[in-house]
PDB file of N, CA and C in Angstrom:
ATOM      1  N   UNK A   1       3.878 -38.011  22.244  1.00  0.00           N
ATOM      2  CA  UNK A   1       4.754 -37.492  21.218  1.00  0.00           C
ATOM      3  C   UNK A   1       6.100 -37.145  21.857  1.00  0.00           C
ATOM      4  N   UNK A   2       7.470 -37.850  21.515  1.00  0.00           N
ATOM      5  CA  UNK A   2       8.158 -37.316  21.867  1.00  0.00           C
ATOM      6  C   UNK A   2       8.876 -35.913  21.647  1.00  0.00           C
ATOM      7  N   UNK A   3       9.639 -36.060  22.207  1.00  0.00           N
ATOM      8  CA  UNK A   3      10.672 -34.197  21.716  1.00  0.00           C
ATOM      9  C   UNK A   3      10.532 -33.662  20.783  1.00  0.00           C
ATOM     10  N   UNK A   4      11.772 -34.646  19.722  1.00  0.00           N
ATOM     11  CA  UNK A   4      12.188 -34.606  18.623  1.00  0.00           C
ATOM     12  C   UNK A   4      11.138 -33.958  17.613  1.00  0.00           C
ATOM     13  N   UNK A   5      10.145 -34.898  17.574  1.00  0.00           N
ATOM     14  CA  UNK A   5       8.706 -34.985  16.625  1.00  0.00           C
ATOM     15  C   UNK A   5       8.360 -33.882  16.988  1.00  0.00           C
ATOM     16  N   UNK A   6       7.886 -33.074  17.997  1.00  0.00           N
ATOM     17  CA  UNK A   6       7.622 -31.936  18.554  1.00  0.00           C
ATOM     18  C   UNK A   6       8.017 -30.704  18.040  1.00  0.00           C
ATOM     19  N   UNK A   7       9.249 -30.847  17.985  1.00  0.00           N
ATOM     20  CA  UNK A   7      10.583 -29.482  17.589  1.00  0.00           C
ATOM     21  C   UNK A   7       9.774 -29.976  16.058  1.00  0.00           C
ATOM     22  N   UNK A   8       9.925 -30.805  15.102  1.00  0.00           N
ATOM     23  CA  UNK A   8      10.217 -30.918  14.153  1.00  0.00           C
ATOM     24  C   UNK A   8       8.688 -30.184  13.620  1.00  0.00           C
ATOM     25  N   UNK A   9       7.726 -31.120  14.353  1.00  0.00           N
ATOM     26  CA  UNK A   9       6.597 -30.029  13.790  1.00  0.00           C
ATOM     27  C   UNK A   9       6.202 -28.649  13.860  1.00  0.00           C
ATOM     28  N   UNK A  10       6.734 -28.562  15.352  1.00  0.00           N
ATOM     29  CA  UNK A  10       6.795 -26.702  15.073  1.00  0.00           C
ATOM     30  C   UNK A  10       7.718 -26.022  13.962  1.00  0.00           C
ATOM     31  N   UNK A  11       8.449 -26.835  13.762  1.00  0.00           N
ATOM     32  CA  UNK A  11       9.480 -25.899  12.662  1.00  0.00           C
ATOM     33  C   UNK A  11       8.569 -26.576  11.450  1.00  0.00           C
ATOM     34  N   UNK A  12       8.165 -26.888  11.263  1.00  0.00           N
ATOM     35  CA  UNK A  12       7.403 -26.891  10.050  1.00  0.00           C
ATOM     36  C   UNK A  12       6.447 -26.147   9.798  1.00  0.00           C
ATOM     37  N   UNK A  13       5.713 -25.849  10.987  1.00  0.00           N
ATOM     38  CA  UNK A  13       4.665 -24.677  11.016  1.00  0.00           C
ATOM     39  C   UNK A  13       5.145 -23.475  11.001  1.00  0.00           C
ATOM     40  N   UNK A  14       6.334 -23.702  11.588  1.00  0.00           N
ATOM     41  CA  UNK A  14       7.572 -22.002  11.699  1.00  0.00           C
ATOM     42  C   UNK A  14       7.589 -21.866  10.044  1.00  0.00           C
ATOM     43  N   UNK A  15       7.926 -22.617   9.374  1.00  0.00           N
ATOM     44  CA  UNK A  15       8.251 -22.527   7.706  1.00  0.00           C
ATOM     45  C   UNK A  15       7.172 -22.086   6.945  1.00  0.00           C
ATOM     46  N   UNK A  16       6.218 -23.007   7.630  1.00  0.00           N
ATOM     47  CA  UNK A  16       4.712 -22.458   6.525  1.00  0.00           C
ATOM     48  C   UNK A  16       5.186 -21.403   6.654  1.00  0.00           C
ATOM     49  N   UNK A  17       4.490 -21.077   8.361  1.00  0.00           N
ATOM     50  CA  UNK A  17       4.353 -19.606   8.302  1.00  0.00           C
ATOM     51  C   UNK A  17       5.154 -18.457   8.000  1.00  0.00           C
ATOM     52  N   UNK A  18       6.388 -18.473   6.923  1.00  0.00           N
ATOM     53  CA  UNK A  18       6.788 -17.566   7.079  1.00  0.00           C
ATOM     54  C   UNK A  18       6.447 -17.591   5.094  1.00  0.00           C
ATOM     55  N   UNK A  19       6.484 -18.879   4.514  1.00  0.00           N
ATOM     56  CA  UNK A  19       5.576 -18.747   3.235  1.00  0.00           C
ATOM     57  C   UNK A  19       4.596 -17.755   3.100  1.00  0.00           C
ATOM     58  N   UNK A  20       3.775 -18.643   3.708  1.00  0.00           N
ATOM     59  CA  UNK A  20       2.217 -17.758   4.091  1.00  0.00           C
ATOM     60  C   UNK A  20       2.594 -16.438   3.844  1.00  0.00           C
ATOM     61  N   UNK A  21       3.710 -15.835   4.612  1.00  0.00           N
ATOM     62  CA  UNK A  21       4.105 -14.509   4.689  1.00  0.00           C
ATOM     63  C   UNK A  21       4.301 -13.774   3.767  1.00  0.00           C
ATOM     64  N   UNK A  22       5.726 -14.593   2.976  1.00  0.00           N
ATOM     65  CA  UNK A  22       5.791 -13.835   2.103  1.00  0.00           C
ATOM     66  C   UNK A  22       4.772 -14.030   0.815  1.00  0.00           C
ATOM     67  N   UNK A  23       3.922 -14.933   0.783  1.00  0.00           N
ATOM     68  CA  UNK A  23       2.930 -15.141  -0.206  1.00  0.00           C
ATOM     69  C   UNK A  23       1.749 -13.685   0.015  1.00  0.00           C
ATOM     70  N   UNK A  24       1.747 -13.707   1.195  1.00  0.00           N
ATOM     71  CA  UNK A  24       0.693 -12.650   1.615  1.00  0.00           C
ATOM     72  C   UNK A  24       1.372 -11.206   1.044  1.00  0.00           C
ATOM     73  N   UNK A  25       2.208 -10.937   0.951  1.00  0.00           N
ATOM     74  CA  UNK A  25       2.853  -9.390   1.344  1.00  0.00           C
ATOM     75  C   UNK A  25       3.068  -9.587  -0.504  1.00  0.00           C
ATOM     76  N   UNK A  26       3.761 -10.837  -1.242  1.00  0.00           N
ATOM     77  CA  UNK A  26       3.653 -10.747  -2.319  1.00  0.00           C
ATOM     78  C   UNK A  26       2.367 -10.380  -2.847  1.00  0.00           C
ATOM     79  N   UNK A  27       1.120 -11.063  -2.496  1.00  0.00           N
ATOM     80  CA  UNK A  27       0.187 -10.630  -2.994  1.00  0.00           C
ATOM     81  C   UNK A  27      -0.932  -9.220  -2.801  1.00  0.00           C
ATOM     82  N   UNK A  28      -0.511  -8.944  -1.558  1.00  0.00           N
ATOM     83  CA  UNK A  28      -0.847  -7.680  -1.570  1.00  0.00           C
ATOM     84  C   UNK A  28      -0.099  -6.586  -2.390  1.00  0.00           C
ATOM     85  N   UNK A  29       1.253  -6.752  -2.653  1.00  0.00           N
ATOM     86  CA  UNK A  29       1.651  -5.914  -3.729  1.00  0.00           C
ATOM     87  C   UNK A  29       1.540  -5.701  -4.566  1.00  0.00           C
ATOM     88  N   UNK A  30       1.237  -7.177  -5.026  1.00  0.00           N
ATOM     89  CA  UNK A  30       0.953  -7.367  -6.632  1.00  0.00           C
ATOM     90  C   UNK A  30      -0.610  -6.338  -6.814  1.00  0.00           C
ATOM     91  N   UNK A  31      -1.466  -6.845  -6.196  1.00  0.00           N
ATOM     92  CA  UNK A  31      -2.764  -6.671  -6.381  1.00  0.00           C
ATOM     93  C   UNK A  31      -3.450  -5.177  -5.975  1.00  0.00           C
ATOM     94  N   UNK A  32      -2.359  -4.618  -4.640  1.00  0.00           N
ATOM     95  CA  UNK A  32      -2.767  -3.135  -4.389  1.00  0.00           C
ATOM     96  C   UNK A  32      -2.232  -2.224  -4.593  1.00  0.00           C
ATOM     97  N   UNK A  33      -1.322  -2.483  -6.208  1.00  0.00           N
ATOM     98  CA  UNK A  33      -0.283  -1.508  -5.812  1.00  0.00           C
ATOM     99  C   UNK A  33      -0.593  -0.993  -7.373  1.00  0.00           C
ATOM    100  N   UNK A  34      -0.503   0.352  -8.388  1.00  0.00           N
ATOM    101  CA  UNK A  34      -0.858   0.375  -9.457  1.00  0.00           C
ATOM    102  C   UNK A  34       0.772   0.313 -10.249  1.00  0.00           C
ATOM    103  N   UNK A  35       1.920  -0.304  -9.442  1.00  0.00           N
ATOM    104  CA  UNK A  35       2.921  -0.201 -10.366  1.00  0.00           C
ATOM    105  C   UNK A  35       3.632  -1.864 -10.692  1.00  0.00           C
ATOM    106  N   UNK A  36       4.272  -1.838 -11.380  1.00  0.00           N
ATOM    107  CA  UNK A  36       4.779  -3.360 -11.685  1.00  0.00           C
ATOM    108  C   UNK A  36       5.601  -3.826 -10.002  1.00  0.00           C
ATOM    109  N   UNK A  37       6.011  -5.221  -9.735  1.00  0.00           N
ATOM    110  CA  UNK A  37       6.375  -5.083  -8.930  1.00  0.00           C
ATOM    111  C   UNK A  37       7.748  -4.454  -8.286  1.00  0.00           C
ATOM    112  N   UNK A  38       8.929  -4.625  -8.904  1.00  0.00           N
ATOM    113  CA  UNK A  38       9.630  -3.927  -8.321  1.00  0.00           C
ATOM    114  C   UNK A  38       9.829  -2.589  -8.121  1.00  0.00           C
ATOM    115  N   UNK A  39       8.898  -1.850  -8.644  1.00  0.00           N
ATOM    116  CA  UNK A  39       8.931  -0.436  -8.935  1.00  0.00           C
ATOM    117  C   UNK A  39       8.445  -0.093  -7.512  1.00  0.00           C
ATOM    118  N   UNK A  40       6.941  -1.158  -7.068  1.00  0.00           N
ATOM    119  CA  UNK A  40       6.412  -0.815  -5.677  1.00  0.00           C
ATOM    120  C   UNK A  40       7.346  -1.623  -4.817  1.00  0.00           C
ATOM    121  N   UNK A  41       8.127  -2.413  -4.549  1.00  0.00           N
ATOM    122  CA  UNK A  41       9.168  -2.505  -3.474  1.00  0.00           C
ATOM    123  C   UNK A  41      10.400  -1.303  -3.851  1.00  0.00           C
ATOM    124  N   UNK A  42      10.417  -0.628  -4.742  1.00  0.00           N
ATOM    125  CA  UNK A  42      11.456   0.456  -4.081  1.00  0.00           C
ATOM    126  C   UNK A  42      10.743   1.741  -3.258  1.00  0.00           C
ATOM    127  N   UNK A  43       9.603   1.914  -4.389  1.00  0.00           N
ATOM    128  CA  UNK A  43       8.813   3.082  -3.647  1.00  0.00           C
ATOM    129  C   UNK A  43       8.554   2.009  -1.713  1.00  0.00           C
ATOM    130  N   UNK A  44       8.263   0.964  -1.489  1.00  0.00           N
ATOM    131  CA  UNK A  44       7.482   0.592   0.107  1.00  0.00           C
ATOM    132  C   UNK A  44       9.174   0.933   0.215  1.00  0.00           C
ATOM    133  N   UNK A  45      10.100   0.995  -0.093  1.00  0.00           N
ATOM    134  CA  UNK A  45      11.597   0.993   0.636  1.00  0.00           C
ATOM    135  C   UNK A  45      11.905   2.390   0.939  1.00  0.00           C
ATOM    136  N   UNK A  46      11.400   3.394  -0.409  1.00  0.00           N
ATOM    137  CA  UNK A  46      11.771   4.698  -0.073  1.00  0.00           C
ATOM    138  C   UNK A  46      10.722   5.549   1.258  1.00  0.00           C
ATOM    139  N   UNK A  47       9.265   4.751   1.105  1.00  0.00           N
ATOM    140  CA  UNK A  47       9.047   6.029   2.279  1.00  0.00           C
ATOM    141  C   UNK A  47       9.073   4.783   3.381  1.00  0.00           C
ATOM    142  N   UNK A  48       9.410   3.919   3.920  1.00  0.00           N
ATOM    143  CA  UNK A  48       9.597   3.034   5.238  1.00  0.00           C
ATOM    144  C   UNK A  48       8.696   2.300   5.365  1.00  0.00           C
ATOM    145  N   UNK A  49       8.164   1.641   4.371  1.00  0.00           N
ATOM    146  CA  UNK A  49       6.895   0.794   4.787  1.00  0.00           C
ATOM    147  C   UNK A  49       6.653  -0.831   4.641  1.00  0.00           C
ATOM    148  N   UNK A  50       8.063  -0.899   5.186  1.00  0.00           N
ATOM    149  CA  UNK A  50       8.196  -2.484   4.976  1.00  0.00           C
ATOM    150  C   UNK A  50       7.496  -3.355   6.224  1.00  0.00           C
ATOM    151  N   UNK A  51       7.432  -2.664   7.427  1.00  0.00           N
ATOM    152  CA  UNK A  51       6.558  -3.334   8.496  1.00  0.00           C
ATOM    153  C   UNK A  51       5.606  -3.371   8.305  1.00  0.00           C
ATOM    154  N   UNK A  52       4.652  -2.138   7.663  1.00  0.00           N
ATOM    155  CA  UNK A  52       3.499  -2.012   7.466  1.00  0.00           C
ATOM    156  C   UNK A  52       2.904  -3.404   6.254  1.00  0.00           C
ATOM    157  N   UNK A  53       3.622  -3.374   4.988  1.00  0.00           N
ATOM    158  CA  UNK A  53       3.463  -4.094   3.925  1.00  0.00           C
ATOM    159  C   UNK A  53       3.910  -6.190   4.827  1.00  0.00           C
ATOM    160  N   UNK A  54       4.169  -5.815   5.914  1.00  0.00           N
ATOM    161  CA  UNK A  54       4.969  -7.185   6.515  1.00  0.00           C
ATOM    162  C   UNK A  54       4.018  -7.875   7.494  1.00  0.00           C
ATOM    163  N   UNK A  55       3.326  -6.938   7.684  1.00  0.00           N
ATOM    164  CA  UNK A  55       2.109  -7.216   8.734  1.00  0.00           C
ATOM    165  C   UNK A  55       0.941  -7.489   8.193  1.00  0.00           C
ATOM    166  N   UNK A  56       0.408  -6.455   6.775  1.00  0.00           N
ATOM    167  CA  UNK A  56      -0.162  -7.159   6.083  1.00  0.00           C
ATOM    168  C   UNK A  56       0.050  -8.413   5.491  1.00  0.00           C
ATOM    169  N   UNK A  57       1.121  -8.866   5.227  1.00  0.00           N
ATOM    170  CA  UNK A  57       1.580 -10.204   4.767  1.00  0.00           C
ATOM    171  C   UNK A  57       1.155 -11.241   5.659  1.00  0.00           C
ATOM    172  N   UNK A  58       1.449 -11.317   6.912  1.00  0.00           N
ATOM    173  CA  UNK A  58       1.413 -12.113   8.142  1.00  0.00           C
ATOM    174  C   UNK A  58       0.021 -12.402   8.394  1.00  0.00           C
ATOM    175  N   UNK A  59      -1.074 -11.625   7.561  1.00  0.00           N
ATOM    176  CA  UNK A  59      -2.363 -11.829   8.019  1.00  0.00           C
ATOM    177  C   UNK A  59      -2.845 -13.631   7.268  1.00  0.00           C
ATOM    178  N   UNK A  60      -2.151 -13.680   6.102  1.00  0.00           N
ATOM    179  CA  UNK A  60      -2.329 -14.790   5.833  1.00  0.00           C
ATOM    180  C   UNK A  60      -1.904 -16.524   6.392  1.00  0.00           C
ATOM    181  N   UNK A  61      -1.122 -15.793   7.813  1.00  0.00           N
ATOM    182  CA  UNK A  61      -0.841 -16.956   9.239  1.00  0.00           C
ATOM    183  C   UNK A  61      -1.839 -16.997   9.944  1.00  0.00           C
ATOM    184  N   UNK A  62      -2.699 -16.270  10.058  1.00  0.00           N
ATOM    185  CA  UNK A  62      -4.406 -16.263  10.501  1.00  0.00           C
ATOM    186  C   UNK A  62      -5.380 -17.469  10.021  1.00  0.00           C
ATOM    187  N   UNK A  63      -5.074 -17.540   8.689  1.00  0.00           N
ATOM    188  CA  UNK A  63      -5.680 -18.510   7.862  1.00  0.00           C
ATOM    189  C   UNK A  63      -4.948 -20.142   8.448  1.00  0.00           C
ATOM    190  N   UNK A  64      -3.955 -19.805   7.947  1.00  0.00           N
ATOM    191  CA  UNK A  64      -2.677 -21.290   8.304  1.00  0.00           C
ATOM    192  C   UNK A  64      -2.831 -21.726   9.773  1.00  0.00           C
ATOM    193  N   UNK A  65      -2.888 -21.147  10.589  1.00  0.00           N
ATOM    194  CA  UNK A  65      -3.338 -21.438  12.188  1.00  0.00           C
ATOM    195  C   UNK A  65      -4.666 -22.008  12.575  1.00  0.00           C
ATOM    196  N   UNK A  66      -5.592 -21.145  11.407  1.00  0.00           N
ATOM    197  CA  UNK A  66      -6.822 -22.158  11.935  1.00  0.00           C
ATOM    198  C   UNK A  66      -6.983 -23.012  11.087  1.00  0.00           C
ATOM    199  N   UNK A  67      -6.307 -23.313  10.290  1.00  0.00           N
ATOM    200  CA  UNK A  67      -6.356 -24.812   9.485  1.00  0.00           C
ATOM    201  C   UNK A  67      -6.257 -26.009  10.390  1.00  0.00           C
ATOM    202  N   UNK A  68      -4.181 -25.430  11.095  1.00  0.00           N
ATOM    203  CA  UNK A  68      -3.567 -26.452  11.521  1.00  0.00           C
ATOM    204  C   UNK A  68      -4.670 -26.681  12.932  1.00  0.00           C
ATOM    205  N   UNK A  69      -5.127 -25.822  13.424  1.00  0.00           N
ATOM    206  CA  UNK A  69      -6.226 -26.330  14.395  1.00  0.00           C
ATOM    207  C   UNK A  69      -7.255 -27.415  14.084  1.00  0.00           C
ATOM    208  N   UNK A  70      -7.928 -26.980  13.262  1.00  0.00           N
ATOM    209  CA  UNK A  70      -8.877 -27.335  12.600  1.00  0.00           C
ATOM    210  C   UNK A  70      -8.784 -29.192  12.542  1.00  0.00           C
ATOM    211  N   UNK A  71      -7.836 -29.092  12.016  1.00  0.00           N
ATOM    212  CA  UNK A  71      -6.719 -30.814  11.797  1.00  0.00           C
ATOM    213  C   UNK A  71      -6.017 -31.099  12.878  1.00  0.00           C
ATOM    214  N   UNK A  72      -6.045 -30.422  14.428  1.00  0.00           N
ATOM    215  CA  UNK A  72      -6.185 -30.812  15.582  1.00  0.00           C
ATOM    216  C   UNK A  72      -4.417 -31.369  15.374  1.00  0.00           C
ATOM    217  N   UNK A  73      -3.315 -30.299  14.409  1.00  0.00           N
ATOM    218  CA  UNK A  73      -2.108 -30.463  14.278  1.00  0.00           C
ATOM    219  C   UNK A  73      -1.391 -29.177  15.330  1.00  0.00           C
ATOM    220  N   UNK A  74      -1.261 -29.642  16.805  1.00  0.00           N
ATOM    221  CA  UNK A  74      -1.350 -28.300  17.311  1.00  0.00           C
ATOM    222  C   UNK A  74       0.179 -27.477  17.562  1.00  0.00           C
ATOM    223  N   UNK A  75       0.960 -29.156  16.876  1.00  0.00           N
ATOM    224  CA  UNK A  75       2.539 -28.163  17.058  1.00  0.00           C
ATOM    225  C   UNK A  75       2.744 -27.172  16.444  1.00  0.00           C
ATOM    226  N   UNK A  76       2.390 -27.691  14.958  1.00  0.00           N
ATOM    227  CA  UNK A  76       2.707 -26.632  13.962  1.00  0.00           C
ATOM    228  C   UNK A  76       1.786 -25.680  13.629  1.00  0.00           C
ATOM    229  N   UNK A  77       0.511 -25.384  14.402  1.00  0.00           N
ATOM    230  CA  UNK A  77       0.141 -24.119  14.976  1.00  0.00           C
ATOM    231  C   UNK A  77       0.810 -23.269  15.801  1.00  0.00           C
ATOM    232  N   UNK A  78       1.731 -24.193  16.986  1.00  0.00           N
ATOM    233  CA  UNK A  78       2.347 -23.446  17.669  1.00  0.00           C
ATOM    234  C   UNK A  78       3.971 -22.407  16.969  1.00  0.00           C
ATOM    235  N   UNK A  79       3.920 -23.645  15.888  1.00  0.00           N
ATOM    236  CA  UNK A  79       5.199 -23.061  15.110  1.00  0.00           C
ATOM    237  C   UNK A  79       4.511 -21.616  14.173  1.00  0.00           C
ATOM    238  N   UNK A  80       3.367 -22.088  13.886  1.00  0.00           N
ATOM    239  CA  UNK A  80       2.856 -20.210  13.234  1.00  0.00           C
ATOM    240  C   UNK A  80       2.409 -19.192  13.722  1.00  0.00           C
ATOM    241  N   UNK A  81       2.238 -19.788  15.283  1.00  0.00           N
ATOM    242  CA  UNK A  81       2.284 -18.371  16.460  1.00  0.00           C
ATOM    243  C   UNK A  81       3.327 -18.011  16.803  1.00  0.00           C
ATOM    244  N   UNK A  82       4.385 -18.954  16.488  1.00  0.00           N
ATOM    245  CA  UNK A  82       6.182 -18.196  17.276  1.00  0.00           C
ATOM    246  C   UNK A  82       6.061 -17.491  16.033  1.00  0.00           C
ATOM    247  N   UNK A  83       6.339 -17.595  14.987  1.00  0.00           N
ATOM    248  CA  UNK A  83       6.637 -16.905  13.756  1.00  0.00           C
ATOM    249  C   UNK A  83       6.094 -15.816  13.302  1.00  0.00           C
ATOM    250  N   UNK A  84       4.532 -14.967  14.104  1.00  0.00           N
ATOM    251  CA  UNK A  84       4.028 -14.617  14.068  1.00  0.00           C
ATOM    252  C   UNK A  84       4.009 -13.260  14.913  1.00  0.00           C
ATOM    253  N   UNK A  85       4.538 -13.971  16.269  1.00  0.00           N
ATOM    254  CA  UNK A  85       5.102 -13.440  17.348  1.00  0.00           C
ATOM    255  C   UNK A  85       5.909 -12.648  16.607  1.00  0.00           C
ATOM    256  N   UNK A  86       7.074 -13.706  16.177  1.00  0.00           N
ATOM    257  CA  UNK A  86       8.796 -13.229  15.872  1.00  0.00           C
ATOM    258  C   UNK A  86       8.481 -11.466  14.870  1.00  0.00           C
ATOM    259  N   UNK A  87       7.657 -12.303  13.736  1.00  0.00           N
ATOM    260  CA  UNK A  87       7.090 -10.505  12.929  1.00  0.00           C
ATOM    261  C   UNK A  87       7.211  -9.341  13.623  1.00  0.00           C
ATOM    262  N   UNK A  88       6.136  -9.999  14.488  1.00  0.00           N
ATOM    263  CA  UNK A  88       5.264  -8.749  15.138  1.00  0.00           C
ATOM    264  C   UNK A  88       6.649  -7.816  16.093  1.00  0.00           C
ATOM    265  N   UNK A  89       7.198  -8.638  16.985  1.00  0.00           N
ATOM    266  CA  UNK A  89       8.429  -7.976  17.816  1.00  0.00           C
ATOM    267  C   UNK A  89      10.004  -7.394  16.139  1.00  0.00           C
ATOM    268  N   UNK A  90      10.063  -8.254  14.965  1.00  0.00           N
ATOM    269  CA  UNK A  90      10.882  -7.447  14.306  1.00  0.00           C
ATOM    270  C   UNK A  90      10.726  -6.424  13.863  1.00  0.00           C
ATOM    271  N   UNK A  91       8.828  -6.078  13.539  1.00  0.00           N
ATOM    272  CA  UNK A  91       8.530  -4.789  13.074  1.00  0.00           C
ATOM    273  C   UNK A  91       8.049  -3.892  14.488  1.00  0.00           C
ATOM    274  N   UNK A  92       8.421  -4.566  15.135  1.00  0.00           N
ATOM    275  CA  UNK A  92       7.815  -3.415  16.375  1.00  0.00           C
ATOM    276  C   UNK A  92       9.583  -2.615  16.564  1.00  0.00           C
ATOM    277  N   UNK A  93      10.492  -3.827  16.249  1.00  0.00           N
ATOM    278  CA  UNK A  93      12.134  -3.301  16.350  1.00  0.00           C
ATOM    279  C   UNK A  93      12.457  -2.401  14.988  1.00  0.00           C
ATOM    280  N   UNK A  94      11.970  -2.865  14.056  1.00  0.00           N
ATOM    281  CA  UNK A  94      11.765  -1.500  12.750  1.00  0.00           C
ATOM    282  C   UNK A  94      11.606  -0.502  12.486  1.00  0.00           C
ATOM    283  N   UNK A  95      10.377  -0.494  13.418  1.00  0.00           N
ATOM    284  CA  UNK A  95       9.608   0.669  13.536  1.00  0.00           C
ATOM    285  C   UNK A  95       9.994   2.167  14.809  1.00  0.00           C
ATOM    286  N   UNK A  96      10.882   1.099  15.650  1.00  0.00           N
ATOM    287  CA  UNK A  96      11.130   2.163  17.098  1.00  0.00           C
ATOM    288  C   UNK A  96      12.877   2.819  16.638  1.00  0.00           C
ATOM    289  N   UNK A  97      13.176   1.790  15.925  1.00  0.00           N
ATOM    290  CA  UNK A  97      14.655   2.141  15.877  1.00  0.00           C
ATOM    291  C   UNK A  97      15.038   2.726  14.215  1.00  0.00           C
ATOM    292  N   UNK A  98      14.301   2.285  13.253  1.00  0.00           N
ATOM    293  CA  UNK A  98      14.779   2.340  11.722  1.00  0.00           C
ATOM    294  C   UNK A  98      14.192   3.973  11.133  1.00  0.00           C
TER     295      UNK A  98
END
């Protein structure tokens, strides 16, 4: 496989995974929250709980990773572990500094 093809599939797995993401964090809101949705993204905004609600989201790159394994597609696994990574270090920067 050359380069090119390489880059291109990790960024495709970079993309799922950041779907995945916000599909996840959408649906945990929707589903655990007892208020319509924007009412619960101001309340997760007013007491700081956007890493928390962001990490739950990201759990659904758990799923997407062992797919792309599964189908022995291992760039764009590698693209939903950088992206995964990337979360994990923005809410770790959220959380120390915000």
């Amino acid at each position: 496989m050359n380069k090119d093809n390489m880059y291109k599939e990790m960024a495709i797995g970079f993309v799922i995974a950041l779907i995945a993401t916000s599909f996840g964090s959408y649906i945990f809101i929707e589903f655990f929250s007892n208020y319509d949705f924007e009412k619960s993204l101001a309340l997760i905004k007013e007491g700081n709980l956007q890493g928390k609600v962001l990490v739950i989201g990201a759990l659904a790159n758990l799923f997407v990773f062992f797919m792309f394994i599964k189908k022995n597609q291992i760039y764009r696994a590698r693209g939903v572990l950088l992206e995964t990574i990337l979360i994990a270090l923005f809410v770790t920067v959220l959380t120390l500094f915000f």
